[in-house]
Protein backbone atom coordinates (compact mmCIF):
# COMPACT_ATOMS: atom_id res chain seq x y z
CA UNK A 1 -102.91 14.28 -36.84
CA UNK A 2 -101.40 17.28 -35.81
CA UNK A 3 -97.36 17.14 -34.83
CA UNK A 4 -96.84 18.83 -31.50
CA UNK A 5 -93.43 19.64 -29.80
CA UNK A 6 -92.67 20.36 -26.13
CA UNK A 7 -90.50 23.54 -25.68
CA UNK A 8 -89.05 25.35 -22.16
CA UNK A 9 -88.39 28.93 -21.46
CA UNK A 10 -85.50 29.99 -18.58
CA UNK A 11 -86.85 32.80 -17.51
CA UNK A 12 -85.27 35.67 -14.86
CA UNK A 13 -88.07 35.81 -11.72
CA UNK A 14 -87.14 39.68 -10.10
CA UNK A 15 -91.21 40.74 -11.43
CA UNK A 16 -93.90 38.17 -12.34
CA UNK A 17 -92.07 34.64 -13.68
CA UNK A 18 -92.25 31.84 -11.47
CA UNK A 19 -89.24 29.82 -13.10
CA UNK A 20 -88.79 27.41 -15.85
CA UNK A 21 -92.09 27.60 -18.07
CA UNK A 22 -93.10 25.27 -20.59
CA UNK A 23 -94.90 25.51 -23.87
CA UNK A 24 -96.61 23.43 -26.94
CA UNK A 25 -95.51 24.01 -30.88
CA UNK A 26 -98.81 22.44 -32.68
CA UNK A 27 -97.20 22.46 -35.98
CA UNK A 28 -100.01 22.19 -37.81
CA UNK A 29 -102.04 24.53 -36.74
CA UNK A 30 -98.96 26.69 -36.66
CA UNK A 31 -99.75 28.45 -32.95
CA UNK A 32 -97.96 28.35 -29.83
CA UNK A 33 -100.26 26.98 -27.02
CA UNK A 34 -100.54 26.06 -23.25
CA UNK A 35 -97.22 28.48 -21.65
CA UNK A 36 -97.24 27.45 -18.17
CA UNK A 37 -95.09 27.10 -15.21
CA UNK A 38 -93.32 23.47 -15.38
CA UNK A 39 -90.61 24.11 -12.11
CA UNK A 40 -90.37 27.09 -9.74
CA UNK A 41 -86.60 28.13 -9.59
CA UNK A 42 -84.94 31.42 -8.69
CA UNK A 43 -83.83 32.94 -11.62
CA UNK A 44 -83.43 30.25 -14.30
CA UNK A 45 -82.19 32.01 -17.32
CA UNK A 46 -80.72 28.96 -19.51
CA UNK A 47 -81.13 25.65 -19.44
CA UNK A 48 -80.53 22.92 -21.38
CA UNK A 49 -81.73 19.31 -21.72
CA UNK A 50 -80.20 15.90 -22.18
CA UNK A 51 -80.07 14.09 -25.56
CA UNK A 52 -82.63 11.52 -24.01
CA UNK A 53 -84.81 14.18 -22.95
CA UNK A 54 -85.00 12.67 -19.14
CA UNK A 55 -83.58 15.86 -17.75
CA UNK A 56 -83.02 19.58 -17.92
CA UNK A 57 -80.32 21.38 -16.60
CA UNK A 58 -80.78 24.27 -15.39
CA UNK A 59 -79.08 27.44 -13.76
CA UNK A 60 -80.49 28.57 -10.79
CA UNK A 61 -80.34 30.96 -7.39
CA UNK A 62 -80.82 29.53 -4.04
CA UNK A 63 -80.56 32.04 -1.19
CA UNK A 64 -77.17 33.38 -1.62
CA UNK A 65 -75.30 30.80 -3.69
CA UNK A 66 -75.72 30.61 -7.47
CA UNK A 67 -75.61 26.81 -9.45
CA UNK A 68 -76.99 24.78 -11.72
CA UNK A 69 -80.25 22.53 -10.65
CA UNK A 70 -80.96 19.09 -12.11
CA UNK A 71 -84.76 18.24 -12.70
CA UNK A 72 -86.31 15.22 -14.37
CA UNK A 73 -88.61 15.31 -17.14
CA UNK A 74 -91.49 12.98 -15.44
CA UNK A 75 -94.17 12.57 -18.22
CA UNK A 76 -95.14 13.32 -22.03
CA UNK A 77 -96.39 16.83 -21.51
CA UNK A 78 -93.09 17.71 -19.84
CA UNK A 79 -93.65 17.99 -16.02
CA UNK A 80 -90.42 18.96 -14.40
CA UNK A 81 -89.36 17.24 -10.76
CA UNK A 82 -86.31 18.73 -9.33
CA UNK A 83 -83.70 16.15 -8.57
CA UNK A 84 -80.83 18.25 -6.39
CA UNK A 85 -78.87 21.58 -7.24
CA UNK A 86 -75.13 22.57 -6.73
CA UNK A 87 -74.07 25.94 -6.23
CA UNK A 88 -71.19 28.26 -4.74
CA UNK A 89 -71.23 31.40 -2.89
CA UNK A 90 -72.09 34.66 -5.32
CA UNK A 91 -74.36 34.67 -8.60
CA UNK A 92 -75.61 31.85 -10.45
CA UNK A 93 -73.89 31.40 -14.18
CA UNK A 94 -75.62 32.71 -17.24
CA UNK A 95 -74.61 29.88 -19.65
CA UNK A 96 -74.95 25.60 -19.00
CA UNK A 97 -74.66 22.34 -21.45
CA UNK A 98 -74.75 18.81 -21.16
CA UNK A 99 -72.79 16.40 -23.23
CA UNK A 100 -74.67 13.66 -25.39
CA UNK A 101 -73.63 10.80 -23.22
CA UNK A 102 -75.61 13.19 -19.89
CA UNK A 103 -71.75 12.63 -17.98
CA UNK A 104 -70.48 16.31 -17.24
CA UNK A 105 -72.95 19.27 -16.93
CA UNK A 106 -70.23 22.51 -17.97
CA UNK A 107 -71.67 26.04 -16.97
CA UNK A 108 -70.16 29.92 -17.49
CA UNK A 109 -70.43 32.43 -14.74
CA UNK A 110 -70.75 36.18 -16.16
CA UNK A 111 -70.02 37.82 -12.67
CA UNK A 112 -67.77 35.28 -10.82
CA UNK A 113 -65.73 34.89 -13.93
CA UNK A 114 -65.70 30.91 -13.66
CA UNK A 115 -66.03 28.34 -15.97
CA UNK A 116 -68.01 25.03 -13.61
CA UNK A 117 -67.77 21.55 -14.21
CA UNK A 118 -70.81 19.37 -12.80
CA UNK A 119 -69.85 15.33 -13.08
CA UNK A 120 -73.50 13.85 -13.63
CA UNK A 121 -74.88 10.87 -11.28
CA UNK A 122 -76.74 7.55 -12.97
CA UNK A 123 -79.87 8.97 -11.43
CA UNK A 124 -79.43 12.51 -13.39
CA UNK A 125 -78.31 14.33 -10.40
CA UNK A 126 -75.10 16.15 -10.15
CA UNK A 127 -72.03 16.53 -7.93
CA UNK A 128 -70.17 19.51 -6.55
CA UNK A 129 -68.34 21.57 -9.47
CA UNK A 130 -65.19 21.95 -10.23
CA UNK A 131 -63.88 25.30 -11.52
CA UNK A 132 -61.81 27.75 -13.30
CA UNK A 133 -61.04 30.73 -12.88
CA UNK A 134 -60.88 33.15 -16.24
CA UNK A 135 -58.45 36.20 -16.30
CA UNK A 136 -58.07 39.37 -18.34
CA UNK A 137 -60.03 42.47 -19.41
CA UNK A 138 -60.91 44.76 -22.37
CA UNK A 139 -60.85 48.28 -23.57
CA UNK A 140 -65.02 48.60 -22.73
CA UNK A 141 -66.55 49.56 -19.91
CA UNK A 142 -67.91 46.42 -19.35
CA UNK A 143 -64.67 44.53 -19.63
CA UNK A 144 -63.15 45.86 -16.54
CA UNK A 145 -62.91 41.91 -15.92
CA UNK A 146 -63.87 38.20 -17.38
CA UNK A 147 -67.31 37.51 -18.38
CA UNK A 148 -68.16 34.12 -19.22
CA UNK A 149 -70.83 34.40 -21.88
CA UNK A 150 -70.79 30.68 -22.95
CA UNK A 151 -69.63 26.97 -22.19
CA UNK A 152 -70.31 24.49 -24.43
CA UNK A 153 -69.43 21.27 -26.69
CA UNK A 154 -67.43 21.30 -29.88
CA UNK A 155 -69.34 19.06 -32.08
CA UNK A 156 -67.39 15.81 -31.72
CA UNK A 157 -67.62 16.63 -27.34
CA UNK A 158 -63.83 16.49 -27.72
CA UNK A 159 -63.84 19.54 -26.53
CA UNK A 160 -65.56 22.64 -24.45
CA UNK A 161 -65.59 25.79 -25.53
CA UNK A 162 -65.89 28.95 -23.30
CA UNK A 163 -66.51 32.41 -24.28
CA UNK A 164 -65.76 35.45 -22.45
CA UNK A 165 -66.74 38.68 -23.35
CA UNK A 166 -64.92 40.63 -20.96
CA UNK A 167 -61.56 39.49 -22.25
CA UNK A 168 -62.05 39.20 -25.69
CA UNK A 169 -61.58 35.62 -26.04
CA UNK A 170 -62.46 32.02 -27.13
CA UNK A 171 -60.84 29.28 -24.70
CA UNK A 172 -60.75 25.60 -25.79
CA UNK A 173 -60.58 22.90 -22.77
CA UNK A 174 -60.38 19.28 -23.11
CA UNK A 175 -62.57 17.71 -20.52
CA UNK A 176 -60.69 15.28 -18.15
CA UNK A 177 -62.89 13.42 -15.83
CA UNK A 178 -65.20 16.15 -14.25
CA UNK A 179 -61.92 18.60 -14.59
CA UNK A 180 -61.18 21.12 -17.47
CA UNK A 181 -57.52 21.39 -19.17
CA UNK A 182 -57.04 24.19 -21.16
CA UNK A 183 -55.53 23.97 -25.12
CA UNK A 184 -56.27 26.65 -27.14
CA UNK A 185 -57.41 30.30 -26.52
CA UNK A 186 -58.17 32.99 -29.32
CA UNK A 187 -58.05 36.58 -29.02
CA UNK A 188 -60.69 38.16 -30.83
CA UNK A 189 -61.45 41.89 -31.93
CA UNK A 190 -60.65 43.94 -28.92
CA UNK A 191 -63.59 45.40 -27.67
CA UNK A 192 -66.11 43.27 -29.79
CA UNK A 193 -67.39 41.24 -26.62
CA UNK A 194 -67.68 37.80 -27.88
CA UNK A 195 -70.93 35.81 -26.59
CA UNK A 196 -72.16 32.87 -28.09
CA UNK A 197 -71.04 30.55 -30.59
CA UNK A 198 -72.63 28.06 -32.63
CA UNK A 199 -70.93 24.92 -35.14
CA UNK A 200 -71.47 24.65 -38.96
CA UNK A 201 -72.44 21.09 -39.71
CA UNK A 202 -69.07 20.42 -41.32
CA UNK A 203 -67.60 21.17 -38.01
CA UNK A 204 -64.98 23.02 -39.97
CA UNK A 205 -66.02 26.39 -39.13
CA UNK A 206 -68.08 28.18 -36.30
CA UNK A 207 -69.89 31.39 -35.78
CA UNK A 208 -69.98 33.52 -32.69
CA UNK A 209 -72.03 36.58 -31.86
CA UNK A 210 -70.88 39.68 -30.01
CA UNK A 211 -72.78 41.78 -27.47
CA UNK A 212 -70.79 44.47 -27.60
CA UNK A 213 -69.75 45.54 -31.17
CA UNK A 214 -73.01 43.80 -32.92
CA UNK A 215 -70.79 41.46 -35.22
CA UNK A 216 -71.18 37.53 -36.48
CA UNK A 217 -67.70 36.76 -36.00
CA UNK A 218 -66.86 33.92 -38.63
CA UNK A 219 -64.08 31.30 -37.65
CA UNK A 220 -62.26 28.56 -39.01
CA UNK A 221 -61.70 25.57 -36.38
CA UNK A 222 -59.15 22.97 -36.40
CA UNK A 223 -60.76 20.22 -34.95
CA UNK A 224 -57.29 17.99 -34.17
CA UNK A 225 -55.91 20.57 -32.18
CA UNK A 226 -58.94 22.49 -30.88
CA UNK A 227 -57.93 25.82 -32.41
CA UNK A 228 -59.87 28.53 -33.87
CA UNK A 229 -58.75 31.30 -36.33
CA UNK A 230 -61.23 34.30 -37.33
CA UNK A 231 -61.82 35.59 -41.06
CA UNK A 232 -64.52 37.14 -41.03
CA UNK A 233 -66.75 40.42 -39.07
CA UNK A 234 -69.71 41.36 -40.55
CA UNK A 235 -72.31 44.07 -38.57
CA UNK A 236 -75.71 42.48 -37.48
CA UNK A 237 -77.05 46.35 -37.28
CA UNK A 238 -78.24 48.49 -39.90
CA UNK A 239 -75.13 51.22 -40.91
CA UNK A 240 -77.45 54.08 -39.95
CA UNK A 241 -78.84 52.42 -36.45
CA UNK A 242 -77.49 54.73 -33.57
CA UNK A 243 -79.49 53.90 -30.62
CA UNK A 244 -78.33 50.84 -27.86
CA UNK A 245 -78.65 47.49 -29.29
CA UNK A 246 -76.50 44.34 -27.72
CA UNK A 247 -75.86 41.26 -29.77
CA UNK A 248 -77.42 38.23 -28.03
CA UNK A 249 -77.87 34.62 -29.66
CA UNK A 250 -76.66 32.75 -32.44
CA UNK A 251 -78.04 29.38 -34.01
CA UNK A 252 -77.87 27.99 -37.84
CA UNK A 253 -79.94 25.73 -39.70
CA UNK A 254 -78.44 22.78 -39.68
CA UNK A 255 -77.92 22.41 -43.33
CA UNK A 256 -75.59 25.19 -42.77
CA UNK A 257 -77.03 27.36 -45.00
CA UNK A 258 -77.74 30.25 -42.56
CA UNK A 259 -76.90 31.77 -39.42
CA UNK A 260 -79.30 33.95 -37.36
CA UNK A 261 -78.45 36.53 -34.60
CA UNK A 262 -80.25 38.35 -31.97
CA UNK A 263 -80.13 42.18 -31.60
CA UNK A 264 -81.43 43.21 -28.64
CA UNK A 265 -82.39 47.44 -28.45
CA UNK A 266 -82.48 46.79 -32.32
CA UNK A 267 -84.66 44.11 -31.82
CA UNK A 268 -84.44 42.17 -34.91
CA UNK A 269 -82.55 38.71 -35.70
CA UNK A 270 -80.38 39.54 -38.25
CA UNK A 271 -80.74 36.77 -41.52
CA UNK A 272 -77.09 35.18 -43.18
CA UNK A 273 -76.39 33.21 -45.91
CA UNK A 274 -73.88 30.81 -45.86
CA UNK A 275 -71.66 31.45 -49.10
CA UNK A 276 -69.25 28.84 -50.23
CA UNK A 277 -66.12 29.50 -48.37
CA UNK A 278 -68.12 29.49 -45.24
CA UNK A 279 -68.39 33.23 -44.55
CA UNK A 280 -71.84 34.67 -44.50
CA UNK A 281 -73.99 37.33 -46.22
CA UNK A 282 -76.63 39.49 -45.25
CA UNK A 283 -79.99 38.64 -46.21
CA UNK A 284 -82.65 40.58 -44.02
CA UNK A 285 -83.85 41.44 -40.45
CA UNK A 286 -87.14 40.20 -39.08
CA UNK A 287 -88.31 42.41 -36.37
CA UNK A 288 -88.91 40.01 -33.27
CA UNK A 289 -92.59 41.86 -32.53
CA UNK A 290 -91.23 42.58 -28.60
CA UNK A 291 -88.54 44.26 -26.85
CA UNK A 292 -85.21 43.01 -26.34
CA UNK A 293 -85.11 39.08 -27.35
CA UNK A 294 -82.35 37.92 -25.67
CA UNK A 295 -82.89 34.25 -27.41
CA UNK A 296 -84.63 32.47 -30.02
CA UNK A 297 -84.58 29.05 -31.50
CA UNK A 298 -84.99 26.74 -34.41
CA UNK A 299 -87.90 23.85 -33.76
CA UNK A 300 -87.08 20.37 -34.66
CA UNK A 301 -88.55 20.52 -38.02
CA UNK A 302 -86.89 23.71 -38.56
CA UNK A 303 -89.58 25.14 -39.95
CA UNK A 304 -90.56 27.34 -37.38
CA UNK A 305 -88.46 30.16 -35.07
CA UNK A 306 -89.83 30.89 -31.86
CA UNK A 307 -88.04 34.14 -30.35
CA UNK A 308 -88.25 35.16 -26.65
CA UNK A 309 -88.53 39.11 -25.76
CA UNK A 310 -87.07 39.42 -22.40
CA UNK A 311 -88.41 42.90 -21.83
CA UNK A 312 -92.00 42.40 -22.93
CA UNK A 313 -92.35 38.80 -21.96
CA UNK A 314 -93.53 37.43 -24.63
CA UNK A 315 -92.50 34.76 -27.08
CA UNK A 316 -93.18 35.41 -31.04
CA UNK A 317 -93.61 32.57 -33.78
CA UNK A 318 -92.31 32.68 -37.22
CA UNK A 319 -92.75 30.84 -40.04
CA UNK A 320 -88.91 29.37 -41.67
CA UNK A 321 -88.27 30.00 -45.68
CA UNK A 322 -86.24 26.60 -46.24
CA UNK A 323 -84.70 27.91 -49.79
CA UNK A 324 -84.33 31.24 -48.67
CA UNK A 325 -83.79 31.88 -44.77
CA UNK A 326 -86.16 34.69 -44.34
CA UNK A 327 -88.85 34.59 -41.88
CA UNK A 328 -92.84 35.54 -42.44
CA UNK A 329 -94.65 36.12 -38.99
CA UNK A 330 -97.42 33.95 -37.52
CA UNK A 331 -98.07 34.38 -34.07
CA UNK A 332 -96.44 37.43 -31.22
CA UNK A 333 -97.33 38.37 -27.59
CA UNK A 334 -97.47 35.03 -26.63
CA UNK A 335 -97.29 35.57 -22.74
CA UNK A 336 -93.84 34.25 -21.08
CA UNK A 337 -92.66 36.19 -18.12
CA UNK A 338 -89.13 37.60 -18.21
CA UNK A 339 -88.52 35.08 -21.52
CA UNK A 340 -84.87 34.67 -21.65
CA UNK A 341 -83.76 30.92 -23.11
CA UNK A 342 -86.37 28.79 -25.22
CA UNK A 343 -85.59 25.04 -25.88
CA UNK A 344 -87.04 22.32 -27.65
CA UNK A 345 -87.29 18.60 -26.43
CA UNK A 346 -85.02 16.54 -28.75
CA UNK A 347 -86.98 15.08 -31.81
């Protein structure tokens, strides 16, 4: 019997997508099948769904407020019903997560330069947000203010941690209630544009990709006081690439044995290999077979990478080397409208 796993795609909806689409991983027969429309939202980009897999989170325009809709997951194939959606006046965030426990739904604005706080209802539904407000800039033109990139669980949920690209930095909150209290905030690399991050299993160190200056920024994080430190910046281009290419996601394996960004204009994902002391080296780059994948993700066997082109909109399916990191191609122009965000269901 074949094992099959039920993935979503956020997608933007300004040409063809109708929303949140969903999708099967048969990974035996090692093909992506059956993309279709599972909710129709305005502008969905990223989601994210609970560790029970009852509901998916995510962001979301209606009319001229931006939020973060709640839908239930209503049957085994992964039909979406929305439950109710929160939003303020201006654009919808960029960013949302969920804690384990499905209590507080946090979300980062890239334009309003807000960090949102959702308290979740018993029924999956959630309540106005609270928010923060993010100040600062950079020495890029696209730092002219705060852009929240990121908001997201440290990986005891002690903690969330919010990345902003237009100032350069890596804020640490403690969550209190549906409220956020700041501790901790690390400057990075001025200019570098900080994105996303993602947790080594030993929860000792962390990994965060930049848009701006292409990097997988390496840090070391103190998990009693909720502090970061960086010691490493390594290049996710080639030395001799010249054209525009923006750093986009980050994920590792979760041995922690490798890390693997996103270059979109490059259009690659950019292999690591975790050395001993936790900072990485290059391995390869595996062309994503589309134009500019502004996400990917590991399935739950890990054996698999599906990567979503944004610009072509289509999703392409690789084939994981365990031992070794690298990918080997199996399957690419898998139709998915304005692909931005792909997610599994939890094994």
């Amino acid at each position: 019997m074949s094992k099959q796993y039920i993935g979503y795609i956020g997608s933007y909806t300004k040409k063809e997508s109708q929303g949140v689409y969903r999708f099967t991983l048969d990974t035996e027969a090692k093909k992506i099948t059956s993309v279709e429309p599972a909710a129709k939202l305005d502008g969905p980009t990223y989601l994210t769904i609970s560790a029970d897999n009852q509901y998916v989170y995510a962001v979301s325009k209606e009319g001229d407020q931006g939020g973060i809709t709640a839908l239930k997951i209503i049957d085994e194939s992964g039909t979406l019903e929305t439950i109710n959606n929160q939003g303020t006046d201006g654009s919808a965030p960029c960013h949302v997560s969920v804690d384990s426990d499905n209590k507080l739904v946090v979300a980062a604005n890239y334009h309003t330069k807000q960090v949102e706080s959702f308290a979740v209802n018993a029924d999956g539904s959630i309540q106005a947000p609270k928010s923060i407000e993010h100040e600062g800039n950079g020495p890029h033109e696209r730092q002219e203010k705060p852009h929240l990139h990121f908001a997201g669980y440290t990986p005891d949920e002690q903690y969330v941690i919010v990345v902003d690209l237009g100032s350069d930095t890596i804020t640490t909150y403690r969550p209190n209630g549906d409220e956020l209290e700041e501790v901790h905030v690390l400057k990075v690399r001025a200019g570098s544009g900080p994105r996303h991050i993602a947790f080594h299993p030993n929860k000792q160190y962390a990994y965060v990709m930049t848009e701006l200056s292409n990097e997988v920024i390496v840090l070391k994080y103190d998990e009693a006081a909720g502090s970061f430190e960086d010691v490493q910046y390594i290049s996710t281009l080639p030395d001799d690439f010249t054209e525009n290419s923006q750093g986009s996601a980050i994920h590792l394996s979760s041995d922690g044995k490798f890390v693997y960004a996103g270059n979109r204009g490059h259009n690659s994902i950019a292999i690591y290999r975790v050395k001993d002391d936790f900072t990485v080296e290059f391995v390869e780059w595996t062309h994503t077979e589309g134009d500019w994948p502004r996400d990917f993700v590991l399935d739950p066997t890990e054996q698999f990478v599906v990567a979503a082109n944004q610009e072509t909109g289509t999703l392409a399916l690789f084939e994981r080397d365990q031992e070794h990191g690298t990918l080997t191609l199996l399957q690419k122009d898998v139709k998915a409208p304005e692909a931005v965000c792909v997610k599994f269901l939890h094994a």
